[in-house]
C-alpha atoms as a PDB file:
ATOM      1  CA  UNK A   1     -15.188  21.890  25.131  1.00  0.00           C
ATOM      2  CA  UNK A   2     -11.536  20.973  25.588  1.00  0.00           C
ATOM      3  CA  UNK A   3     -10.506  17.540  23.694  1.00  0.00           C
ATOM      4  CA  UNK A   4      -8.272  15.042  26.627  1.00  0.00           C
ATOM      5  CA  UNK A   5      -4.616  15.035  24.849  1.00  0.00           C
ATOM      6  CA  UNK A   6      -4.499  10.991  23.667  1.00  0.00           C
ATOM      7  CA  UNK A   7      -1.426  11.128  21.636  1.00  0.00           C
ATOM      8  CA  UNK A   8       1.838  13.240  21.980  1.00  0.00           C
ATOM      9  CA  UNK A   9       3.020  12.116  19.020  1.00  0.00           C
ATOM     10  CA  UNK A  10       1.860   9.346  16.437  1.00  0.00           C
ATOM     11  CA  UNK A  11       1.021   6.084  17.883  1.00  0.00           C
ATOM     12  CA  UNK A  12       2.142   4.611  14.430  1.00  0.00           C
ATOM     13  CA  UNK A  13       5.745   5.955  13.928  1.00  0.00           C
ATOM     14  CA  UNK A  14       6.231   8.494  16.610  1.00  0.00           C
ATOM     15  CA  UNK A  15       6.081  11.737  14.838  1.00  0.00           C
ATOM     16  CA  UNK A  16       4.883  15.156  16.139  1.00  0.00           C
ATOM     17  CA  UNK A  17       0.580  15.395  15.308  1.00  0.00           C
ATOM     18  CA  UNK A  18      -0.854  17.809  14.175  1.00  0.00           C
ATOM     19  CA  UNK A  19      -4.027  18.982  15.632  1.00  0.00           C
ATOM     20  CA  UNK A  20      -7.705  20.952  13.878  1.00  0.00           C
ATOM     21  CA  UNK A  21     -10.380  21.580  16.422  1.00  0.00           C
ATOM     22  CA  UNK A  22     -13.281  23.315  15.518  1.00  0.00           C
ATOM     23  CA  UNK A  23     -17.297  23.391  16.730  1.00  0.00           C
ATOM     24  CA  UNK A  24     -20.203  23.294  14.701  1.00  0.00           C
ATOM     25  CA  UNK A  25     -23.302  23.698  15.945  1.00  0.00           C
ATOM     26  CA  UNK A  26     -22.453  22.596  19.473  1.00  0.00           C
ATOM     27  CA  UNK A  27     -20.185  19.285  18.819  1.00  0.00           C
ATOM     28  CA  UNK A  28     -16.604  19.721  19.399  1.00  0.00           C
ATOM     29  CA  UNK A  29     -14.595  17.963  16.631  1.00  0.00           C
ATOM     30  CA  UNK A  30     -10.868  16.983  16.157  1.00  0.00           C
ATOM     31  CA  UNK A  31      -9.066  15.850  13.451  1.00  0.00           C
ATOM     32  CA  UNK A  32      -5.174  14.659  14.388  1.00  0.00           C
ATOM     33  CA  UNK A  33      -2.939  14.385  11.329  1.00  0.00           C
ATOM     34  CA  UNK A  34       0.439  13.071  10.949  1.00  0.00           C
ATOM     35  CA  UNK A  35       2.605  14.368   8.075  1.00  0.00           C
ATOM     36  CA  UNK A  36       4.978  11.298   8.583  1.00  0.00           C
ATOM     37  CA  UNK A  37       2.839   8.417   8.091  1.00  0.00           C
ATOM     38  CA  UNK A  38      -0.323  10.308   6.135  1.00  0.00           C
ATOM     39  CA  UNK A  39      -2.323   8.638   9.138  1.00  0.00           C
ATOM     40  CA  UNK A  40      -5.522  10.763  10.358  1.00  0.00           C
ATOM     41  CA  UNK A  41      -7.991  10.138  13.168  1.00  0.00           C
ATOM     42  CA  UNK A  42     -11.112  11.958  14.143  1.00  0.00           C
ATOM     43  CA  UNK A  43     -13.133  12.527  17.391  1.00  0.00           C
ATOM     44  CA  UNK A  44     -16.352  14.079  18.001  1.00  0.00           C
ATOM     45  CA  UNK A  45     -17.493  15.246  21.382  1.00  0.00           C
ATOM     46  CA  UNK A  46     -14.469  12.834  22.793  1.00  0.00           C
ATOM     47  CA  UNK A  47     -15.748   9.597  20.676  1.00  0.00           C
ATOM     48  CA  UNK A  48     -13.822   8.267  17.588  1.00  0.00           C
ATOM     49  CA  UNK A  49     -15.531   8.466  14.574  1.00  0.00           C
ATOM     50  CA  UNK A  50     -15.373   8.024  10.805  1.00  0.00           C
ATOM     51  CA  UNK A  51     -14.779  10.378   8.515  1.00  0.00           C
ATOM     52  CA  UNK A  52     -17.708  10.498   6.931  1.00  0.00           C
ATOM     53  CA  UNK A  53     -19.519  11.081  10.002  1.00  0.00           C
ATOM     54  CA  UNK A  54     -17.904  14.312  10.566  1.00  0.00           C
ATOM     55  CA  UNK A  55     -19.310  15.101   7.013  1.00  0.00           C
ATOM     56  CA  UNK A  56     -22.666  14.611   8.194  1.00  0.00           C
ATOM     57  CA  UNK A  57     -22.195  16.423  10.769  1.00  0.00           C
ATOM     58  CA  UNK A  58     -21.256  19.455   8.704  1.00  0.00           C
ATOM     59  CA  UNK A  59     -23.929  18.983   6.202  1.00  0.00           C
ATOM     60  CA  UNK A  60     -26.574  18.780   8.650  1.00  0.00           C
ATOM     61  CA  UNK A  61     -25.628  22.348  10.503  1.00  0.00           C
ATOM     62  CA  UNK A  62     -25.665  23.459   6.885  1.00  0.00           C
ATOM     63  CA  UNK A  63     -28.982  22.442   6.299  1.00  0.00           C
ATOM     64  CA  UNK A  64     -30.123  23.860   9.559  1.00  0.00           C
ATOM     65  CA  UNK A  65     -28.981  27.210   8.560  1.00  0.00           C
ATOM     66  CA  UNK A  66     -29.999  27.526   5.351  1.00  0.00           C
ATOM     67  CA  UNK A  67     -33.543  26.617   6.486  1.00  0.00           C
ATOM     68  CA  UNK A  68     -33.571  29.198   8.809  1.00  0.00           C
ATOM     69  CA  UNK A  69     -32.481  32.083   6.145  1.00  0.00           C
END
């Protein structure tokens, strides 16, 4: 799934993001950083979401696998 470019650069103070994408178990997830400010923001499938959500979302494909092993 490709993730719709929001930010060039840091809506805060204007500095270059940096960008993690990765997929687990289906859901597209992106975390933006900026190195300037210490500011991070994450999506999942396109939606902004806390962090903690993307933890669940983690834990739960870890559960899944380890239940099928």
């Amino acid at each position: 799934m490709a993730f719709p470019i929001a930010h060039a650069s840091c809506p805060r103070c204007s500095s270059k993001l940096v960008e993690i994408r990765l997929d687990q178990a289906g859901r597209a997830m992106l975390m933006r950083s900026c190195s300037t400010c210490d500011t991070r923001w994450w999506q999942r499938d396109g939606e902004d979401v806390a962090f903690g959500s993307i933890l669940d979302t983690v834990a739960s494909t870890k559960k899944l696998i380890a239940a099928k092993v």
